[in-house]
C-alpha atoms as a PDB file:
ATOM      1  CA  UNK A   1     -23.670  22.926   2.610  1.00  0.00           C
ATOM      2  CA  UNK A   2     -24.026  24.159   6.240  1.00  0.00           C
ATOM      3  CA  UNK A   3     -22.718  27.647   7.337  1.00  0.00           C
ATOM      4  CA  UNK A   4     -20.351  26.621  10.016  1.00  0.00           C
ATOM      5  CA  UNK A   5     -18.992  23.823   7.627  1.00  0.00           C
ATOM      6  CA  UNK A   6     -18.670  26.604   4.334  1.00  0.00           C
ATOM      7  CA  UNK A   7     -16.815  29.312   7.106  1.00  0.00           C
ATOM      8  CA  UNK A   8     -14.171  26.584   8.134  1.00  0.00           C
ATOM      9  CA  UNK A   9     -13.807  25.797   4.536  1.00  0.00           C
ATOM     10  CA  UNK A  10     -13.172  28.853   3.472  1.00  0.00           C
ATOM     11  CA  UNK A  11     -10.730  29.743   6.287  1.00  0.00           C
ATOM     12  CA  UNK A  12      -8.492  25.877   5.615  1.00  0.00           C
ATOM     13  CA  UNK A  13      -8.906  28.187   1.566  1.00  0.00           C
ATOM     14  CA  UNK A  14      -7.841  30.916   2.810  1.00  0.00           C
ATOM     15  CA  UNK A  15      -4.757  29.679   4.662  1.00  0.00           C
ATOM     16  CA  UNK A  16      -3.608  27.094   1.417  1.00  0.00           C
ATOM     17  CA  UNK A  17      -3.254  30.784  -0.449  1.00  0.00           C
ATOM     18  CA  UNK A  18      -0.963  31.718   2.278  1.00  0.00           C
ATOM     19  CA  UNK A  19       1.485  28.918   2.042  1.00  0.00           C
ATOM     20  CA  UNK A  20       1.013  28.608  -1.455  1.00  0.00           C
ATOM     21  CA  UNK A  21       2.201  32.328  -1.972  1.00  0.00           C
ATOM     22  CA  UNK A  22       4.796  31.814   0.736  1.00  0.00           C
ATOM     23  CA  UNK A  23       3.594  34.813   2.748  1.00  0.00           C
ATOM     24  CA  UNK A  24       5.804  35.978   4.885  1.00  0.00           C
ATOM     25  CA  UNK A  25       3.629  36.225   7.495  1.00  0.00           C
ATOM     26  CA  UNK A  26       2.331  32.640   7.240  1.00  0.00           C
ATOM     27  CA  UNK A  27       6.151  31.104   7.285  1.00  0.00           C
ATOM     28  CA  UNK A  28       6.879  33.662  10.111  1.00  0.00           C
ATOM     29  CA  UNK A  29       3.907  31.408  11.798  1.00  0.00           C
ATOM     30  CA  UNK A  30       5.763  28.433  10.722  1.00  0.00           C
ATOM     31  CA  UNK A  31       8.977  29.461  12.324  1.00  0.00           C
ATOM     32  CA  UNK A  32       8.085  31.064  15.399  1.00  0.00           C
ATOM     33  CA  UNK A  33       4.875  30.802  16.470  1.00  0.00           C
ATOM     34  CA  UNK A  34       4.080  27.274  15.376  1.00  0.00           C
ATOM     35  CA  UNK A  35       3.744  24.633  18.117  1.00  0.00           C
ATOM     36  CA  UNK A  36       3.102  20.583  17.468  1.00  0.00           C
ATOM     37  CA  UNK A  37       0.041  19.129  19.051  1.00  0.00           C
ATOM     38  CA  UNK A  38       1.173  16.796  21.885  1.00  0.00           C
ATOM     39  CA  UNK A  39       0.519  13.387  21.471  1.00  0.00           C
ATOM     40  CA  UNK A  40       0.969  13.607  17.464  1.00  0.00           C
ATOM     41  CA  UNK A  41       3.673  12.178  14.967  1.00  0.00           C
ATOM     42  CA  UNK A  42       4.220  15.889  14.206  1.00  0.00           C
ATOM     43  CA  UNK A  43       6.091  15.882  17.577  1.00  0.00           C
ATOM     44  CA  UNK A  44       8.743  13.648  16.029  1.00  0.00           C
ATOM     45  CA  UNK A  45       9.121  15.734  12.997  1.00  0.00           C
ATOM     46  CA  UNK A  46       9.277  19.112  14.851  1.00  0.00           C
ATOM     47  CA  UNK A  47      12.958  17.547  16.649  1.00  0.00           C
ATOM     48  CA  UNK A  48      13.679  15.763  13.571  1.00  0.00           C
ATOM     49  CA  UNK A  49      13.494  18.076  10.756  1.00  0.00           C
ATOM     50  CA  UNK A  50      15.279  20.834  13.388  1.00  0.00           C
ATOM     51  CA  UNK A  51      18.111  18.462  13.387  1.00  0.00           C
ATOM     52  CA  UNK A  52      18.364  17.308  10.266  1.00  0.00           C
ATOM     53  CA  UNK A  53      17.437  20.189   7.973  1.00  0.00           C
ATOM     54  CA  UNK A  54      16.854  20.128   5.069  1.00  0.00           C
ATOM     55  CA  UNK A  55      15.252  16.626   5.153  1.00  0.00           C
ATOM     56  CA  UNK A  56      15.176  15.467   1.993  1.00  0.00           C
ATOM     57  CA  UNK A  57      11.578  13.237   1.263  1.00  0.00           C
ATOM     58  CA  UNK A  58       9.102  11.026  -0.507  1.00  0.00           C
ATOM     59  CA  UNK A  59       5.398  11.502  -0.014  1.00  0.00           C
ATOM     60  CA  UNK A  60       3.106   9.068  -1.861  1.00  0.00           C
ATOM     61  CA  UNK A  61      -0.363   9.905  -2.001  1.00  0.00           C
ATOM     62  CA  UNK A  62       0.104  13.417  -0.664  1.00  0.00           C
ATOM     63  CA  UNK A  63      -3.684  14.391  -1.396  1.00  0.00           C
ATOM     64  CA  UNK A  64      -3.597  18.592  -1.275  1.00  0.00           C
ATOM     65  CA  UNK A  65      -0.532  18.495   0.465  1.00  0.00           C
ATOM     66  CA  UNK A  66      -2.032  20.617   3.790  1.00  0.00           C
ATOM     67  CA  UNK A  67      -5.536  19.759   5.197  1.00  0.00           C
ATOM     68  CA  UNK A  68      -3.905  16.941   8.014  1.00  0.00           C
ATOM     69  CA  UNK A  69      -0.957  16.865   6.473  1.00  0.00           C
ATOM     70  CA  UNK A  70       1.906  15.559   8.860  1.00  0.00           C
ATOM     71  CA  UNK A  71       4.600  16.947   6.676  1.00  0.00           C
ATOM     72  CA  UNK A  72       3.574  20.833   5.374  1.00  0.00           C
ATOM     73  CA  UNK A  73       4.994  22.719   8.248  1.00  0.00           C
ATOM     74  CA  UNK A  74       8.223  21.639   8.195  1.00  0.00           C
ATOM     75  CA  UNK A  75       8.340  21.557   4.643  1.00  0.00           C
ATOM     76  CA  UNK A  76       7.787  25.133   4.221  1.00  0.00           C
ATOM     77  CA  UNK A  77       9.873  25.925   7.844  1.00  0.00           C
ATOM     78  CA  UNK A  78      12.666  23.939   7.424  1.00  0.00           C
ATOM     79  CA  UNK A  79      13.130  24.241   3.394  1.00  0.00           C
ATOM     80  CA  UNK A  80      13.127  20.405   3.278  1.00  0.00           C
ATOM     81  CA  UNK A  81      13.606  19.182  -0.519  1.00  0.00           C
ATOM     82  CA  UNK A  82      11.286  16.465  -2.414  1.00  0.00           C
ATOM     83  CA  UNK A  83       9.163  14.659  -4.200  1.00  0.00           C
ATOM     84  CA  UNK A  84       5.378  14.628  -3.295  1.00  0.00           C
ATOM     85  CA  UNK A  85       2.737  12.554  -5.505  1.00  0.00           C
ATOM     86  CA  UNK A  86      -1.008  12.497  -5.904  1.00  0.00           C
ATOM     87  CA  UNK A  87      -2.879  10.671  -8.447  1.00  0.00           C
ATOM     88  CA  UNK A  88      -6.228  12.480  -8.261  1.00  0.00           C
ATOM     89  CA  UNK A  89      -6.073  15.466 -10.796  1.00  0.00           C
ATOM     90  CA  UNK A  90      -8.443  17.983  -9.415  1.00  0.00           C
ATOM     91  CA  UNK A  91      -7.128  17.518  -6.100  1.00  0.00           C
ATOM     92  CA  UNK A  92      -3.578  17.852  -7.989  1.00  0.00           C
ATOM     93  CA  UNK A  93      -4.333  20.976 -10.148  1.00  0.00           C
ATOM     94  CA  UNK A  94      -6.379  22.460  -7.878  1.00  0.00           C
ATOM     95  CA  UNK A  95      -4.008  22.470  -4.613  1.00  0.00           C
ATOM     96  CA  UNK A  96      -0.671  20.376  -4.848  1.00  0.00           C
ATOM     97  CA  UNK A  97       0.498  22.113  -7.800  1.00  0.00           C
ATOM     98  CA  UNK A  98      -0.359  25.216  -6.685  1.00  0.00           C
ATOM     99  CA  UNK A  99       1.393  24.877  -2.918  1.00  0.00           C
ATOM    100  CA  UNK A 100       4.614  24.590  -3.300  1.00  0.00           C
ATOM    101  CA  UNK A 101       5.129  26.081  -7.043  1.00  0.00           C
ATOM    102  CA  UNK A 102       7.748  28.797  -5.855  1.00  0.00           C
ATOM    103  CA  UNK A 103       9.918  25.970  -4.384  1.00  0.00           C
ATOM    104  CA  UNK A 104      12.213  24.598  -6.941  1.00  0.00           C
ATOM    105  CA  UNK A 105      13.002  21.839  -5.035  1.00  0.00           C
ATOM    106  CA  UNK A 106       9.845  20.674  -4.847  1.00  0.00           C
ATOM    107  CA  UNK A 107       8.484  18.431  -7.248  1.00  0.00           C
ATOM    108  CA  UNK A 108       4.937  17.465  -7.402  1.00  0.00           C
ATOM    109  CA  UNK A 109       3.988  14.653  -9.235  1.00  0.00           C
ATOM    110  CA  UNK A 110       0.162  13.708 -10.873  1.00  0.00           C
ATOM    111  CA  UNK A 111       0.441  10.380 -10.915  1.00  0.00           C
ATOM    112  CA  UNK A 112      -0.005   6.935  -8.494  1.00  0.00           C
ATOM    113  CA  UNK A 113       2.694   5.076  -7.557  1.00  0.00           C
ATOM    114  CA  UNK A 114       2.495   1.185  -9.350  1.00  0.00           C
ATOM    115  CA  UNK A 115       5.008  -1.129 -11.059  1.00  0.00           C
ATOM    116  CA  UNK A 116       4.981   0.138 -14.477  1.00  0.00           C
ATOM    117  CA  UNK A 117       4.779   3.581 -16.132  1.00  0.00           C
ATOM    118  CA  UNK A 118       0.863   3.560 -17.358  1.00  0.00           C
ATOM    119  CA  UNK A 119      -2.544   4.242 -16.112  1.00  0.00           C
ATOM    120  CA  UNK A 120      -4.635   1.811 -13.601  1.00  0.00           C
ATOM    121  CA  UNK A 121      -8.213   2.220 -12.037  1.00  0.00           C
ATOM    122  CA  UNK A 122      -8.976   4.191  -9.027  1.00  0.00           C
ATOM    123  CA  UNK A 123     -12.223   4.572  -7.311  1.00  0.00           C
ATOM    124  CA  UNK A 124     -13.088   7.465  -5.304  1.00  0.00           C
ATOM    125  CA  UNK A 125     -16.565   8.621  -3.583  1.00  0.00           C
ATOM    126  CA  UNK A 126     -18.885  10.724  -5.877  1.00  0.00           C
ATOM    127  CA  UNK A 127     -20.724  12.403  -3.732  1.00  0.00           C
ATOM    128  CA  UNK A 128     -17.884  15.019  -2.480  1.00  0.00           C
ATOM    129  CA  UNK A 129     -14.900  16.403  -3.807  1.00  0.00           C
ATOM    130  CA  UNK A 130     -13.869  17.589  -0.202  1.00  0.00           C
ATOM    131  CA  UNK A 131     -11.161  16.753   1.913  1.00  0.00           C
ATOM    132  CA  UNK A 132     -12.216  14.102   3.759  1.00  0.00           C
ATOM    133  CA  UNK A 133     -13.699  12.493   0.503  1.00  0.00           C
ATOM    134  CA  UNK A 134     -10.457  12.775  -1.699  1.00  0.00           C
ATOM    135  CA  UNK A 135      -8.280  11.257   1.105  1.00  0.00           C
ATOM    136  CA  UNK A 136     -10.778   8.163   0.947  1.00  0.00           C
ATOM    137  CA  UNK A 137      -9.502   7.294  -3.113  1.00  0.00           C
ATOM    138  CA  UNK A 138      -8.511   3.873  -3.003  1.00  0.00           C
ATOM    139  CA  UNK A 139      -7.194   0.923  -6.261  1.00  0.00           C
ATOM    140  CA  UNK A 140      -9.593  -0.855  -3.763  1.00  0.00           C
ATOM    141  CA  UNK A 141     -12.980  -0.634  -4.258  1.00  0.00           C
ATOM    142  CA  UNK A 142     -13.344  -2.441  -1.855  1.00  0.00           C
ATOM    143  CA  UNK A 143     -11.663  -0.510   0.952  1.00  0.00           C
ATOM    144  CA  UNK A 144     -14.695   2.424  -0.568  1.00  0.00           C
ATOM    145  CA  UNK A 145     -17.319  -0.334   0.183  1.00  0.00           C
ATOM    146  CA  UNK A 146     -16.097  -0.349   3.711  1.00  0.00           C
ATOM    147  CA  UNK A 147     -16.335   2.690   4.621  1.00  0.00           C
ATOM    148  CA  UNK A 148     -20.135   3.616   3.117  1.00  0.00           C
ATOM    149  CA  UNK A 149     -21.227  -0.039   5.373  1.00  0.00           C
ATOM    150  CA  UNK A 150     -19.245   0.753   8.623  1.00  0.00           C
ATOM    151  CA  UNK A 151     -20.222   4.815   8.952  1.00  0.00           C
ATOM    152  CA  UNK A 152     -17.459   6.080   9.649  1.00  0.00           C
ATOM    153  CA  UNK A 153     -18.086   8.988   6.947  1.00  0.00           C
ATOM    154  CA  UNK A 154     -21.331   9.988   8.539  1.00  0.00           C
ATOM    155  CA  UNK A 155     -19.408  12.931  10.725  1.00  0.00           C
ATOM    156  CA  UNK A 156     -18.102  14.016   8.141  1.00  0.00           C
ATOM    157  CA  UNK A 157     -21.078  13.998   5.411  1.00  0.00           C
ATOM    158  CA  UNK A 158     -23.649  15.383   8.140  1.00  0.00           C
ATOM    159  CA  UNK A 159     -21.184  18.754   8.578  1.00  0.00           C
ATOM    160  CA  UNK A 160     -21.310  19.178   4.628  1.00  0.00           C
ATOM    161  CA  UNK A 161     -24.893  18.416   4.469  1.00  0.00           C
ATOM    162  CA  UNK A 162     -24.418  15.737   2.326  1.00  0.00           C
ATOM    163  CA  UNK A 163     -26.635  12.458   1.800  1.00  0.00           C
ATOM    164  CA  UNK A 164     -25.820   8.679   0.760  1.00  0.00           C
ATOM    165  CA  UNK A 165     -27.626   8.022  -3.186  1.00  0.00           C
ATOM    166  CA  UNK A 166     -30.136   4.702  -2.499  1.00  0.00           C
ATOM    167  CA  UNK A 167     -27.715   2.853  -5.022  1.00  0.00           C
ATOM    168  CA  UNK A 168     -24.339   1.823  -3.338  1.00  0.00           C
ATOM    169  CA  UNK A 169     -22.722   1.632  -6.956  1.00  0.00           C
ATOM    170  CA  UNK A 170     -23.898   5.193  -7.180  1.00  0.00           C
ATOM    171  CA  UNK A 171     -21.762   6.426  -4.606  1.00  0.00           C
ATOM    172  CA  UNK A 172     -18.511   5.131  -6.120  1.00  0.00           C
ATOM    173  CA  UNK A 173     -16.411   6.746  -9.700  1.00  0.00           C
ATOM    174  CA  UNK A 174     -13.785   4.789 -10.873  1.00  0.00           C
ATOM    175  CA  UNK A 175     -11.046   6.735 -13.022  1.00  0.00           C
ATOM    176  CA  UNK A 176      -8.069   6.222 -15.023  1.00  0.00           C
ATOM    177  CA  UNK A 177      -5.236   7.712 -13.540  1.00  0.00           C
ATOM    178  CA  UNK A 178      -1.547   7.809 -14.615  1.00  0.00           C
ATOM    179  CA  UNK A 179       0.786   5.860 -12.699  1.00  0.00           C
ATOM    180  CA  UNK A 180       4.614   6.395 -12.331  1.00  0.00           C
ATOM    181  CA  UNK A 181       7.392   3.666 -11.527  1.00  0.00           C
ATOM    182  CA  UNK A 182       9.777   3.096  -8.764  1.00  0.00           C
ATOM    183  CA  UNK A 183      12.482   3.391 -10.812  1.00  0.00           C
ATOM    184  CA  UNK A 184      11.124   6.821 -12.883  1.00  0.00           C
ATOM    185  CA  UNK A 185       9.957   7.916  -9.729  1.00  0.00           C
ATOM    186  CA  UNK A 186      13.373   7.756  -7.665  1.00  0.00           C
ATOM    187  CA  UNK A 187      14.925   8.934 -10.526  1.00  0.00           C
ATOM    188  CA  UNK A 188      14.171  12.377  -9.243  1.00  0.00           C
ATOM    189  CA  UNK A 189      16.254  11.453  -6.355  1.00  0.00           C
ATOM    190  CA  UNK A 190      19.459  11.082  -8.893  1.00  0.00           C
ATOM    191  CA  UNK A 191      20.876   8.417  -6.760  1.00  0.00           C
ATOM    192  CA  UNK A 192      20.374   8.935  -3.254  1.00  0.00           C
ATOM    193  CA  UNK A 193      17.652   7.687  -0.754  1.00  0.00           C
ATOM    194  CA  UNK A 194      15.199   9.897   0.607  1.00  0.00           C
ATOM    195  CA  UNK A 195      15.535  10.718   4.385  1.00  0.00           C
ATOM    196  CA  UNK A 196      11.646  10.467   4.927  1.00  0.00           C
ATOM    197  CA  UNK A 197       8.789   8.348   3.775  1.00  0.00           C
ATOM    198  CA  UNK A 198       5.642   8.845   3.941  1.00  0.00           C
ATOM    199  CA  UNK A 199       2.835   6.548   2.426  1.00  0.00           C
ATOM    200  CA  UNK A 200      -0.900   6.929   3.157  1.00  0.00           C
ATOM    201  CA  UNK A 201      -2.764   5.226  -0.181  1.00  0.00           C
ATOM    202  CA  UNK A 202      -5.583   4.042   2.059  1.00  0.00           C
ATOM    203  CA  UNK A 203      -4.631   0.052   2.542  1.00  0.00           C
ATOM    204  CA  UNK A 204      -1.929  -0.231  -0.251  1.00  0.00           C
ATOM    205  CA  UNK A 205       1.130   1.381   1.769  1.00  0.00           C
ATOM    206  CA  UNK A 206       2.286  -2.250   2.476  1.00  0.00           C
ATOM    207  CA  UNK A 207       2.723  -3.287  -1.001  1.00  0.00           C
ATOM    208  CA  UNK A 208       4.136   0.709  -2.396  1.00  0.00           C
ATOM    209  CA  UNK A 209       6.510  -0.200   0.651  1.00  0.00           C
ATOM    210  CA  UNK A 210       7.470  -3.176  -0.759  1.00  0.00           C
ATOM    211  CA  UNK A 211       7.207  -1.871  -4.141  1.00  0.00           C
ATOM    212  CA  UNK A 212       9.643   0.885  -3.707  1.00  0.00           C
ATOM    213  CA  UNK A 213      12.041  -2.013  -1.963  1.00  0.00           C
ATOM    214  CA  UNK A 214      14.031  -1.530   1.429  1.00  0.00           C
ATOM    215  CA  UNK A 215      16.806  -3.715  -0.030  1.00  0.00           C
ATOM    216  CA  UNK A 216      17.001  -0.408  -2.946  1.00  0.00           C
ATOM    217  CA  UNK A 217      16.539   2.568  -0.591  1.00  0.00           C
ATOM    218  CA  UNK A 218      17.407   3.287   3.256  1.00  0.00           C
ATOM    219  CA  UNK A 219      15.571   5.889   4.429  1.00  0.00           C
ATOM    220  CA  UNK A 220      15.925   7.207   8.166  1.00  0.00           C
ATOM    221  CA  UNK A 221      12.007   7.570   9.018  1.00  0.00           C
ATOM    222  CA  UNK A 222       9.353   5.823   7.062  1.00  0.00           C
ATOM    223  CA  UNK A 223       5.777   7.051   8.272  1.00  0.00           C
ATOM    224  CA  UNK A 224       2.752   5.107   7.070  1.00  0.00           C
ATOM    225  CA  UNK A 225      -1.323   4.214   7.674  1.00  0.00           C
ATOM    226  CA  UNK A 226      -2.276   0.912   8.590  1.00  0.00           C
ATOM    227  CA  UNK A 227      -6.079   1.477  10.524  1.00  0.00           C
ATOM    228  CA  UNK A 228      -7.607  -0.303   6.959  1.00  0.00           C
ATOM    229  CA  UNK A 229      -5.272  -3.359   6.858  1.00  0.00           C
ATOM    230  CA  UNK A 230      -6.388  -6.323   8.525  1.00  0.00           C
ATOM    231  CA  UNK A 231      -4.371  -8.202  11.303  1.00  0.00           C
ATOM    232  CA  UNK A 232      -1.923 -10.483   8.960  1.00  0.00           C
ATOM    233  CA  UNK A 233      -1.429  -7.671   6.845  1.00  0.00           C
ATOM    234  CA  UNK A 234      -0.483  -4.992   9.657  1.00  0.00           C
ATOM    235  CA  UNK A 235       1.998  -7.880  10.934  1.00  0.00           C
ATOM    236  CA  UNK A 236       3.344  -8.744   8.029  1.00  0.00           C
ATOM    237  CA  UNK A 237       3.910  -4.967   7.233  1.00  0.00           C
ATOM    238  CA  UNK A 238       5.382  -4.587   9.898  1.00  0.00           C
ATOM    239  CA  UNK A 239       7.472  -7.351  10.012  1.00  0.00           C
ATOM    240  CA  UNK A 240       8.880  -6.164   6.253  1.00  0.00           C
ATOM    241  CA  UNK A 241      10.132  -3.357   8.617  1.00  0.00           C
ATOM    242  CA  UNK A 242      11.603  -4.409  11.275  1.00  0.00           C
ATOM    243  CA  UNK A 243      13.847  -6.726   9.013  1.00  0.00           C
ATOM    244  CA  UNK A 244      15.426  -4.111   7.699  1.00  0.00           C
ATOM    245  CA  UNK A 245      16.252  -2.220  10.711  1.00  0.00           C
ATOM    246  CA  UNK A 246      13.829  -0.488  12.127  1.00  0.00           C
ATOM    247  CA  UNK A 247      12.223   0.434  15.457  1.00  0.00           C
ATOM    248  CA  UNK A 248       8.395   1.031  15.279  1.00  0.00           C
ATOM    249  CA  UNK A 249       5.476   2.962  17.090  1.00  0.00           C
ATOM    250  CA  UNK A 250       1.660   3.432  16.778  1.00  0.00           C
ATOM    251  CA  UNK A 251       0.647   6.791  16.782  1.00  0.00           C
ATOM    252  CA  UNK A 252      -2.646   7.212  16.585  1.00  0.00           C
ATOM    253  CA  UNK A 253      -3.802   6.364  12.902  1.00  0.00           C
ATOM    254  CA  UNK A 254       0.023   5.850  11.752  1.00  0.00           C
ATOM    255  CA  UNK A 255       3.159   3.968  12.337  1.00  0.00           C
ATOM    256  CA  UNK A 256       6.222   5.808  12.730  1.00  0.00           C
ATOM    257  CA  UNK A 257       9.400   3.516  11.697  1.00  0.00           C
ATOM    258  CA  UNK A 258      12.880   5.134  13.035  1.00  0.00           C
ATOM    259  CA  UNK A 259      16.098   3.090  11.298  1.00  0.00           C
ATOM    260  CA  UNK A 260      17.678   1.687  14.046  1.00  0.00           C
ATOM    261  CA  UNK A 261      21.179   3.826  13.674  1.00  0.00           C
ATOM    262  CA  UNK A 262      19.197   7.111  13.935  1.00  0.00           C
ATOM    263  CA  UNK A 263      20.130   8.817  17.079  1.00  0.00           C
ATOM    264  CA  UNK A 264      18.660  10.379  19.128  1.00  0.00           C
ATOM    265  CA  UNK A 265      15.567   8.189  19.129  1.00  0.00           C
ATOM    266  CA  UNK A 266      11.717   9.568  19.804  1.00  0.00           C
ATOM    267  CA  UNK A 267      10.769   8.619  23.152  1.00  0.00           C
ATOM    268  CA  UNK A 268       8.102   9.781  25.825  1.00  0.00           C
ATOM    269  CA  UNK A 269       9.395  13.099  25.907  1.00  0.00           C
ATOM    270  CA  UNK A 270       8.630  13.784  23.032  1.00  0.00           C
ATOM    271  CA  UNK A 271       5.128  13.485  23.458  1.00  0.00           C
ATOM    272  CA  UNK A 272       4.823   9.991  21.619  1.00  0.00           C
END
């Protein structure tokens, strides 16, 4: 692994301890000093979660819950309440359970979201168990496949010194991982519909949306990824949506969806 690439992970480390301890000087940071990125969905949330505190949320496939993460500064600023869920159990044990473990109301959850209480296949890369690896986990092996063929990993794998096996079956694990239910998983919720969802399951956030049924819960901003659908998909997604009330906007790899009685809505001044 290269030196530049080991310092910056060990700094991203280093910083994960600080939330996870809830250091005062880190959620001083969070409160005073922090500033969104212009141009990013994080704009949105900054105004949002100010006037709405304490949002109450669903994330579903919430990864280690800080590297990119849209939703961990207002989280730990804004005390917002939750569920967050992430099938992968290294990434789980190792980070999600550990970030937010002094917040009661937080609940993390080691599971994938799917129709039934069980276990179902997932297929992740084998040849890292970093960030940018992890987030790639996929029920589609397929959507895996993609990405070796179209190198779009090769940033990524060149900065941790990393190289492809000859064997494209090599490259790919496929695990058992325990899945959780709509219903067990709203459950949590004891009857009321999140404020915020956020999805990013790398191509299935169309059917979890659908899954988790607009007709059953109502919540105010719905955030998900759809750069790995293709075009009927994105439209039909998107579609599902908008039928229910919302207004919709790209930003950059995501869709923001605002229900359409939310006021005040995002607009260009807010960076969008």
């Amino acid at each position: 692994m290269r030196l530049k690439y080991r310092l910056r992970k060990g700094y991203r480390k280093f910083l994960i301890n600080l939330s996870a301890s809830e250091n005062p000087l880190w959620l001083y940071y969070c409160r005073n000093i922090y500033k969104p990125k212009p141009g990013t969905i994080e704009v949105f949330l900054d105004k949002y979660s100010r006037e709405h505190k304490p949002v109450t949320f669903l994330q579903v496939g919430a990864n280690d819950g800080f590297i990119n993460d849209p939703l961990h500064m207002f989280i730990k600023r804004d005390n917002w309440r939750g569920v967050l869920v992430e099938p992968l159990p290294d990434v789980f044990n190792e980070y999600l359970s550990r970030l937010h473990r002094k917040r009661p109301e937080i609940t993390a959850i080691n599971a994938a979201l799917d129709r039934n209480d069980g276990t179902r296949p997932l297929y992740k890369l084998s040849i890292s168990r970093e960030r940018w690896a992890t987030g790639l986990s996929s029920f589609s092996r397929e959507v895996l496949v993609k990405k070796l063929r179209d190198g779009s990993m090769l940033r990524n794998m060149r900065r941790e010194g990393v190289t492809l096996p000859a064997n494209e079956d090599d490259c790919i694990i496929r695990d058992e991982v325990a899945t959780v239910s709509p219903a067990t998983l709203l459950s949590h919720f004891e009857g009321r519909s999140p404020d915020l969802l956020a999805i990013d399951t790398e191509g299935f956030d169309y059917e979890l949306l659908k899954m988790l049924d607009l007709d059953r819960i109502s919540p105010e901003v719905i955030i998900y990824e759809e750069v790995v659908f293709d075009e009927k998909t994105a439209r039909e997604c998107r579609e599902y949506i908008t039928s229910h009330g919302y207004s919709l906007q790209s930003i950059r790899r995501d869709v923001l969806a605002v229900k359409d009685s939310l006021s005040p809505k995002p607009g260009p001044g807010d960076g969008l």
